[in-house]
N, C-alpha and C. Protein backbone atom coordinates (compact mmCIF):
# COMPACT_ATOMS: atom_id res chain seq x y z
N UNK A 1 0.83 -1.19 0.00
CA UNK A 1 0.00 0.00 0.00
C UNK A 1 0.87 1.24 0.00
N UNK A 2 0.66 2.28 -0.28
CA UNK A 2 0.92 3.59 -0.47
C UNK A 2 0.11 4.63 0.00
N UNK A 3 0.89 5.01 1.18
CA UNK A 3 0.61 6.03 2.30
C UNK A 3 0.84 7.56 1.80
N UNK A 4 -0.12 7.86 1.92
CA UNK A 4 -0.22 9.08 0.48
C UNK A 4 0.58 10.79 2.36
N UNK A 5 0.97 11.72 2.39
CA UNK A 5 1.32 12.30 2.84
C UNK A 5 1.10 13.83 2.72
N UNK A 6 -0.17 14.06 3.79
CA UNK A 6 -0.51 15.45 3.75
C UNK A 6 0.02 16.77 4.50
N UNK A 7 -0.05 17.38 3.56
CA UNK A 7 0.42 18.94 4.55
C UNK A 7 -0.35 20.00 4.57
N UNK A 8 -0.07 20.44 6.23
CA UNK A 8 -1.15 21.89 6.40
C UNK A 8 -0.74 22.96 5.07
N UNK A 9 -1.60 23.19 5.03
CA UNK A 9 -1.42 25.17 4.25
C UNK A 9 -0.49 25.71 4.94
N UNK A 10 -0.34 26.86 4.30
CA UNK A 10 0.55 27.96 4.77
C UNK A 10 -0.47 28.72 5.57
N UNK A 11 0.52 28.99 7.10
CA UNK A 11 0.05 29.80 8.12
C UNK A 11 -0.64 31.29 7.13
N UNK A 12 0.07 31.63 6.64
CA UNK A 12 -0.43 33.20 6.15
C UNK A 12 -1.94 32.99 5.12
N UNK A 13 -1.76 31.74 4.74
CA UNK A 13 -3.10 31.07 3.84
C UNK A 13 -4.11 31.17 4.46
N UNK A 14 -3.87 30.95 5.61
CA UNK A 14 -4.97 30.42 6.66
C UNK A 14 -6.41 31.06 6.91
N UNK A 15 -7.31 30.82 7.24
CA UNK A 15 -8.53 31.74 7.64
C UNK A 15 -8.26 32.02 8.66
N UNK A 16 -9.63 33.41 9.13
CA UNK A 16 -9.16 34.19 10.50
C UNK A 16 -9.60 33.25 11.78
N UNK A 17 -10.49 32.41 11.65
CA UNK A 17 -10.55 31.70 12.58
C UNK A 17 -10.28 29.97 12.05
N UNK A 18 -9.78 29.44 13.00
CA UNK A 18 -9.16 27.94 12.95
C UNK A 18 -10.66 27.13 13.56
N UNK A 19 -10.65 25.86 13.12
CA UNK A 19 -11.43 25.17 13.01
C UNK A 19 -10.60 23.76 13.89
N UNK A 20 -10.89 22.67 14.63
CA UNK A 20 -10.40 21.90 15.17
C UNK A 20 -9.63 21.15 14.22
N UNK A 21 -9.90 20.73 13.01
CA UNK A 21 -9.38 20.22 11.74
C UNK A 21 -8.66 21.11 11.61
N UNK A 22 -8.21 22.46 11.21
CA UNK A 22 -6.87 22.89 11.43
C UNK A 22 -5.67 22.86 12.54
N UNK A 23 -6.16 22.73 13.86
CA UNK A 23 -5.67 22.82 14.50
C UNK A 23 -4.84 21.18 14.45
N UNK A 24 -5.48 20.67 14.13
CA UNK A 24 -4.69 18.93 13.87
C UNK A 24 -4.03 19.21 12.99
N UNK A 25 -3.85 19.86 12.04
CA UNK A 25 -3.10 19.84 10.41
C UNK A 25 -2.17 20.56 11.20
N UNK A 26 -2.36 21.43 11.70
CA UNK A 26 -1.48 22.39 12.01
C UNK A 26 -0.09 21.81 13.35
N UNK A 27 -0.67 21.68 14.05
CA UNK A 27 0.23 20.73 15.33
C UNK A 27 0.59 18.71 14.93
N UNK A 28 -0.22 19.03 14.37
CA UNK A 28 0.33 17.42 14.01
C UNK A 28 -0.32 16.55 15.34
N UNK A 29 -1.17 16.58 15.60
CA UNK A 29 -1.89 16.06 16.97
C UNK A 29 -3.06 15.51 16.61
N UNK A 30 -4.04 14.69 17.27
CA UNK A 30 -5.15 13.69 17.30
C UNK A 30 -6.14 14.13 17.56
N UNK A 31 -6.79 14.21 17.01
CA UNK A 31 -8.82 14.86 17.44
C UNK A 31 -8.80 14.96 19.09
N UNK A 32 -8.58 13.95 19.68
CA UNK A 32 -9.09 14.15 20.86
C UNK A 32 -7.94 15.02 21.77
N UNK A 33 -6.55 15.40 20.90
CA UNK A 33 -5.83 16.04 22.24
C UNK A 33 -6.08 17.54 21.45
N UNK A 34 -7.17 18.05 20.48
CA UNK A 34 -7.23 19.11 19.92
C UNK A 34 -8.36 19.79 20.84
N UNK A 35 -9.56 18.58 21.41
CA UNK A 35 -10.17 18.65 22.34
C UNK A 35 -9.93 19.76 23.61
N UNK A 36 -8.93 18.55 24.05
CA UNK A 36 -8.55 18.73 25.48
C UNK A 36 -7.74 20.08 25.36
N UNK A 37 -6.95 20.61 24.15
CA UNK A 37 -6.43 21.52 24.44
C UNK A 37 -7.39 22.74 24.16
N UNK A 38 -8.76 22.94 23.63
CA UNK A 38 -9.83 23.54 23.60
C UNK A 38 -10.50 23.75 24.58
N UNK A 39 -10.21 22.55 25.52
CA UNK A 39 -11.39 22.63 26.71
C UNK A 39 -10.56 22.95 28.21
N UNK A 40 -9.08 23.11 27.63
CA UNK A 40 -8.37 23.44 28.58
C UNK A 40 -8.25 25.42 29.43
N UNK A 41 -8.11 25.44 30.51
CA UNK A 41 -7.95 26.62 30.94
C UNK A 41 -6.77 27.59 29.99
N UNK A 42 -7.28 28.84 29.88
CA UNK A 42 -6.37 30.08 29.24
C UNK A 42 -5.94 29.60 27.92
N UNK A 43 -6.81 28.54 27.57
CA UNK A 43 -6.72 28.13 25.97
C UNK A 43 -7.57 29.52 25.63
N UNK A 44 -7.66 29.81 24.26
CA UNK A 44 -8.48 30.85 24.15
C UNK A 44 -9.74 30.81 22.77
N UNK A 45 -10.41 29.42 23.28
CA UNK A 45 -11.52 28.83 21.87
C UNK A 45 -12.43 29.39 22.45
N UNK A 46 -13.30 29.99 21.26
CA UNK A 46 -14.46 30.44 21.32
C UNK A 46 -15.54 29.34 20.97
N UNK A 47 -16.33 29.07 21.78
CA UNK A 47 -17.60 28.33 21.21
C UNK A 47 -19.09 29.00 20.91
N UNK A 48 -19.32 28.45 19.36
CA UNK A 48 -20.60 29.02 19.14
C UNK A 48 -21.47 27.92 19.12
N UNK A 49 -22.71 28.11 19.63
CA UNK A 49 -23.29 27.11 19.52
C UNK A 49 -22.50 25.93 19.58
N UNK A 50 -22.67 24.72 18.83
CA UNK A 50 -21.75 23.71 19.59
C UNK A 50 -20.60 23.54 18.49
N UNK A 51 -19.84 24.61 17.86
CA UNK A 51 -18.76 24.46 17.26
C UNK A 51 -17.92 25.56 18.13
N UNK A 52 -16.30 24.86 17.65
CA UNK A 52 -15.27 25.14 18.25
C UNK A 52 -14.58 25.82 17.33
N UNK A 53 -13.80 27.20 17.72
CA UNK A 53 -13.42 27.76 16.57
C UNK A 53 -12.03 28.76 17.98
N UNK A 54 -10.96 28.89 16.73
CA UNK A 54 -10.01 29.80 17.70
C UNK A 54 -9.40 30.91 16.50
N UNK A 55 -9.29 32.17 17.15
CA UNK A 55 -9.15 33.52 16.17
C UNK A 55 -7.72 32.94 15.90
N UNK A 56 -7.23 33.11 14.56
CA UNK A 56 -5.99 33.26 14.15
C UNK A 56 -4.81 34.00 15.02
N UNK A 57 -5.44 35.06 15.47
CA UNK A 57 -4.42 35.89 16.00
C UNK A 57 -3.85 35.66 17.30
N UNK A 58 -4.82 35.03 18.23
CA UNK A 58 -4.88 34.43 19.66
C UNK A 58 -3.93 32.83 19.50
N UNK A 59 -4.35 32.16 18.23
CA UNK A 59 -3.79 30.88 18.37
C UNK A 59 -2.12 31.32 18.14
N UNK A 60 -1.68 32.28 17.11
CA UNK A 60 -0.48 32.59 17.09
C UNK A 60 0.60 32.78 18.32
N UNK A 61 -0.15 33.65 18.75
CA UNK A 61 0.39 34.19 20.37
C UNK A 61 1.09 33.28 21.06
C-alpha cells in the first residue's frame, strides 16, 4: 500500500478563525488532544453554539 502524505497550508493562507481540523493539520496532533487543548484553561476557543473555533491571532500568540 501507499501512504499518500498530507500537509497543512501555509500559516499566512490560513482563515481568520481555525477550526479543530486545522488545528490537527497544524500541530500534528489527534482529534481528541485538539479537544482537550480547547477545553483546557487560558486556551483561548471560542464556542458558538456547539462548534469550536479559535481567532488566528490568539492561536499565534
Amino acid at each position: 500500500m501507499n501512504a499518500t502524505k498530507t500537509t497543512a497550508a501555509p500559516v499566512e493562507n490560513a482563515p481568520v478563525l481555525y477550526t479543530p481540523e486545522n488545528i490537527m493539520a497544524i500541530m500534528h496532533i489527534s482529534r481528541s488532544s485538539v479537544y482537550k487543548l480547547f477545553s483546557s484553561e487560558g486556551f483561548p476557543s471560542i464556542k458558538m453554539g456547539g462548534i469550536l473555533r479559535i481567532e488566528k491571532t490568539a492561536f499565534e500568540k
